[in-house]
Protein backbone atom coordinates (compact mmCIF):
# COMPACT_ATOMS: atom_id res chain seq x y z
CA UNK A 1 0.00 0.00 0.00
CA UNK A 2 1.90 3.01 -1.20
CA UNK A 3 -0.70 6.01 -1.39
CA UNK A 4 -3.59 6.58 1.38
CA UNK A 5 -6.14 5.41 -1.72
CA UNK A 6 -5.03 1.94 -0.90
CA UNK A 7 -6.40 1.86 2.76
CA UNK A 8 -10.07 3.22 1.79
CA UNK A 9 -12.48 0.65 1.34
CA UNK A 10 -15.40 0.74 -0.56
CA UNK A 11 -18.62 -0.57 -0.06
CA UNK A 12 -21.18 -0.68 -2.94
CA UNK A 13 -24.62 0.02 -2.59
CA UNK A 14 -24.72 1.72 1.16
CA UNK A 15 -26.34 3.35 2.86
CA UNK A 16 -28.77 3.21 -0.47
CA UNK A 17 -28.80 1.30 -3.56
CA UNK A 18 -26.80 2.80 -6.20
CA UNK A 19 -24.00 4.63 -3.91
CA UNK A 20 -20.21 4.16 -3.38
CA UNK A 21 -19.41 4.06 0.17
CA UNK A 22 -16.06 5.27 0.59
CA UNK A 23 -14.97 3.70 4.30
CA UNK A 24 -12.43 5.18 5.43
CA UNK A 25 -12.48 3.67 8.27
CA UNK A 26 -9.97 0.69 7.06
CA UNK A 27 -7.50 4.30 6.93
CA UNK A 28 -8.00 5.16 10.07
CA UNK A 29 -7.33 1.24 11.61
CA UNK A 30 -4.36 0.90 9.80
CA UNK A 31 -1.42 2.77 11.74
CA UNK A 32 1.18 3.58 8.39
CA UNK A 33 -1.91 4.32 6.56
CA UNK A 34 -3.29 6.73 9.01
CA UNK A 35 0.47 8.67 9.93
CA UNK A 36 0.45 9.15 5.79
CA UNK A 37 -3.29 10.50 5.71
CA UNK A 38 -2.39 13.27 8.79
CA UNK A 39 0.92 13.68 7.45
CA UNK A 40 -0.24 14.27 3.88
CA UNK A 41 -2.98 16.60 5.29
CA UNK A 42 -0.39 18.58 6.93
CA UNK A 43 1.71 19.48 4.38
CA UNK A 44 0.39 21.94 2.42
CA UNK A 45 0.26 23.83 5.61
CA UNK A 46 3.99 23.37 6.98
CA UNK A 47 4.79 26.87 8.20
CA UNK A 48 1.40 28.77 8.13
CA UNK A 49 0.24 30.13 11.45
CA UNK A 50 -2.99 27.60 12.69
CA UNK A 51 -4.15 28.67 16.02
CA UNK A 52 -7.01 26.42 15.83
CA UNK A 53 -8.50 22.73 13.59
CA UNK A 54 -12.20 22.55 13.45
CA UNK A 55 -13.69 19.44 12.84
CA UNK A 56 -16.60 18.69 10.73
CA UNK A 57 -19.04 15.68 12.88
CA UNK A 58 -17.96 13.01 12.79
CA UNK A 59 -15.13 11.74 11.34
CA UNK A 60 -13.66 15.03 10.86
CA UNK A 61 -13.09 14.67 14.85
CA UNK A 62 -10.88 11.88 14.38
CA UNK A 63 -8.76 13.35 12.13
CA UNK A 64 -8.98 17.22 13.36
CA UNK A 65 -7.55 16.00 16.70
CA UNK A 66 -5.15 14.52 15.66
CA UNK A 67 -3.75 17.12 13.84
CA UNK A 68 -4.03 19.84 16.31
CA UNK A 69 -2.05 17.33 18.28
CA UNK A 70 0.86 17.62 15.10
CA UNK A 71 0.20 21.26 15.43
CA UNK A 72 0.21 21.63 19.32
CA UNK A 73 -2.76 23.77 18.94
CA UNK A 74 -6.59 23.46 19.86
CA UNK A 75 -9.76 21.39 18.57
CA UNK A 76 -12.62 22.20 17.45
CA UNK A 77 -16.07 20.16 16.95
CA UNK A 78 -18.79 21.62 14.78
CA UNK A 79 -21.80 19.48 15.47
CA UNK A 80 -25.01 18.54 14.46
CA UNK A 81 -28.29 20.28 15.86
CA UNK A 82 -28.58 19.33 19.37
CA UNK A 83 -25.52 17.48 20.20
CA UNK A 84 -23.35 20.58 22.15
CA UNK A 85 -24.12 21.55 25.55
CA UNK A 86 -24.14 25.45 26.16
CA UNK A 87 -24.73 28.27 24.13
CA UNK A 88 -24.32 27.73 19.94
CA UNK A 89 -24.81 29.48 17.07
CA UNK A 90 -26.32 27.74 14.22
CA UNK A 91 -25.96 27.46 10.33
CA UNK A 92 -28.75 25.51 8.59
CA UNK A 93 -27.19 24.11 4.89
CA UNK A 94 -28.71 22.09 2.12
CA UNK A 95 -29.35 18.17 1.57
CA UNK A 96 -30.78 16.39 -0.99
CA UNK A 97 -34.09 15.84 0.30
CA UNK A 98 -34.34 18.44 2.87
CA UNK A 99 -32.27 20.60 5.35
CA UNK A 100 -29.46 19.89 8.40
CA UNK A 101 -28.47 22.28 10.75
CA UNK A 102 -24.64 22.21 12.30
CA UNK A 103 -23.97 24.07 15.63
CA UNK A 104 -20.17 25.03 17.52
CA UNK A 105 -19.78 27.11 20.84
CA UNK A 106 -20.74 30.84 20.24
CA UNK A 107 -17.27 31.18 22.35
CA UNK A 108 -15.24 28.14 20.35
CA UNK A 109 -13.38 30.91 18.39
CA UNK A 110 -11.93 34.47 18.59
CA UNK A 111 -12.09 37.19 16.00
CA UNK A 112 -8.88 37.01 13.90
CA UNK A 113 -8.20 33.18 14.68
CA UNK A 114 -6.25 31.45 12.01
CA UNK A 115 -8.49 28.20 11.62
CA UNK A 116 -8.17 25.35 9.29
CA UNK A 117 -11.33 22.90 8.74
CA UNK A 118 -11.06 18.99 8.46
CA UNK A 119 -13.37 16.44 7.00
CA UNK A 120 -13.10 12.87 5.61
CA UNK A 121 -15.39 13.35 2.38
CA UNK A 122 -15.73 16.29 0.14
CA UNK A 123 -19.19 15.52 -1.62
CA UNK A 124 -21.25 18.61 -2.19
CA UNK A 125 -20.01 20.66 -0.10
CA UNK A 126 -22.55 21.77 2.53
CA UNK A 127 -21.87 20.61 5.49
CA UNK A 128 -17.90 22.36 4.76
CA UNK A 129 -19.83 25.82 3.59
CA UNK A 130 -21.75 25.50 6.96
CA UNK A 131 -18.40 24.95 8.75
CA UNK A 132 -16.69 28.31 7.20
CA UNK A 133 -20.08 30.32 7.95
CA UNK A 134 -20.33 29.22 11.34
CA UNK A 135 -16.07 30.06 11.48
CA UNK A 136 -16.34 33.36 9.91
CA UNK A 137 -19.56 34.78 11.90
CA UNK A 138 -17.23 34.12 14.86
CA UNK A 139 -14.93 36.23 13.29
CA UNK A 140 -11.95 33.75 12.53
CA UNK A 141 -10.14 33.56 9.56
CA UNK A 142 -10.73 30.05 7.46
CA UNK A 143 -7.11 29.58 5.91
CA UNK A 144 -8.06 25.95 3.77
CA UNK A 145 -10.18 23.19 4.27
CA UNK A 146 -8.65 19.55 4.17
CA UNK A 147 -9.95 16.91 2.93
CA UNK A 148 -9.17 12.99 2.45
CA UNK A 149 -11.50 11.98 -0.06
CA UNK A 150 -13.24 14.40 -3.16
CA UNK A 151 -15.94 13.27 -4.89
CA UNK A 152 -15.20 15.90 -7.58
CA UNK A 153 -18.66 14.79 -9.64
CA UNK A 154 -20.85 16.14 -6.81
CA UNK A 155 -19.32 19.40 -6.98
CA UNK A 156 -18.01 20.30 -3.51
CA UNK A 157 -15.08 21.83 -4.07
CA UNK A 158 -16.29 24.36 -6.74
CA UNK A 159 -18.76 25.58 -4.39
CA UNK A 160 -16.34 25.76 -1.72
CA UNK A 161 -14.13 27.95 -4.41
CA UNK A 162 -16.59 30.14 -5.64
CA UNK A 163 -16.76 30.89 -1.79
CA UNK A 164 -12.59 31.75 -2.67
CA UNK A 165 -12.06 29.25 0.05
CA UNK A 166 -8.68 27.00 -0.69
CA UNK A 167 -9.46 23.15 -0.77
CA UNK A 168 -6.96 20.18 -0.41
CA UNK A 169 -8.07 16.89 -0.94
CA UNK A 170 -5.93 13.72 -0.59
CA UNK A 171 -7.61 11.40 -3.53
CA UNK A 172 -10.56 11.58 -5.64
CA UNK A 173 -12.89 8.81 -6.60
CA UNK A 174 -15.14 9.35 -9.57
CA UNK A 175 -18.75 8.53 -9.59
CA UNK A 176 -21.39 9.19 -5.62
């Protein structure tokens, strides 16, 4: 296994008939595999001020901790409706069939904070726009968002670029 491609599994027809799963998973069990996907995520940001990583729910958790660990710096979580004690502010965003709402601390960030977001999957983009709203009405200062897998078809990262927002993704896989 030579690129972090090789470690993400993929499971036809969940959760619906017709769809790709892309598991990552297999990535995250596999120890060389996992150091090469934080690594990798890292690098296009060796040497740019990050005072913060913000997770997307829920595997963006896994892999936003442990690079503010690489980074010695502070975590995170954006959450779904509901799931953070305290006071929130909200950002309701898009889905297929209807509408999600994503929530972080109304204190998780200060004004000027350098932040970088971090998600497994890249798909169309939503949940990420909700991410950098939420970020910015805090008053921080999104610097990239990271991705492992784009699903380039859906069109994610255009709308995350027509938002002049910089995406890196690790691999691509054609097709939902």
């Amino acid at each position: 296994m030579n690129n972090v491609r090789d470690y993400i599994r993929t499971i036809a027809d969940f959760p619906h008939e017709g769809i790709m799963f892309r598991d990552v998973t297999t990535l995250f069990a596999d120890a060389r595999g996992f150091r090469m996907a934080i690594d990798q995520l890292l690098h296009p940001y060796a040497g740019i001020p990050i005072d913060k990583v913000v997770g997307l729910e829920a595997r963006g958790f896994i892999l936003g901790g442990a690079l503010a660990h690489q980074l010695s710096t502070g975590f995170v979580p954006i959450r779904k409706k509901g799931k953070l004690p305290g006071t929130v502010i909200s950002e309701a965003y898009q889905l297929e069939y209807g509408e999600a709402v994503m929530e972080v601390h109304d204190d998780a960030l200060k004004p000027g904070e350098r932040v970088l977001i971090i998600d497994d999957l890249l798909a169309t983009g939503g949940t990420a726009e909700a991410g950098i709203k939420l970020c910015r009405r805090l008053g921080a200062q999104v610097i990239g968002c990271a991705f492992v897998i784009d699903l380039p078809e859906l069109g994610g990262r255009t709308k995350l670029e027509q938002m002049e927002m910089p995406v890196h993704a690790l691999t691509s896989f054609d097709g939902t």
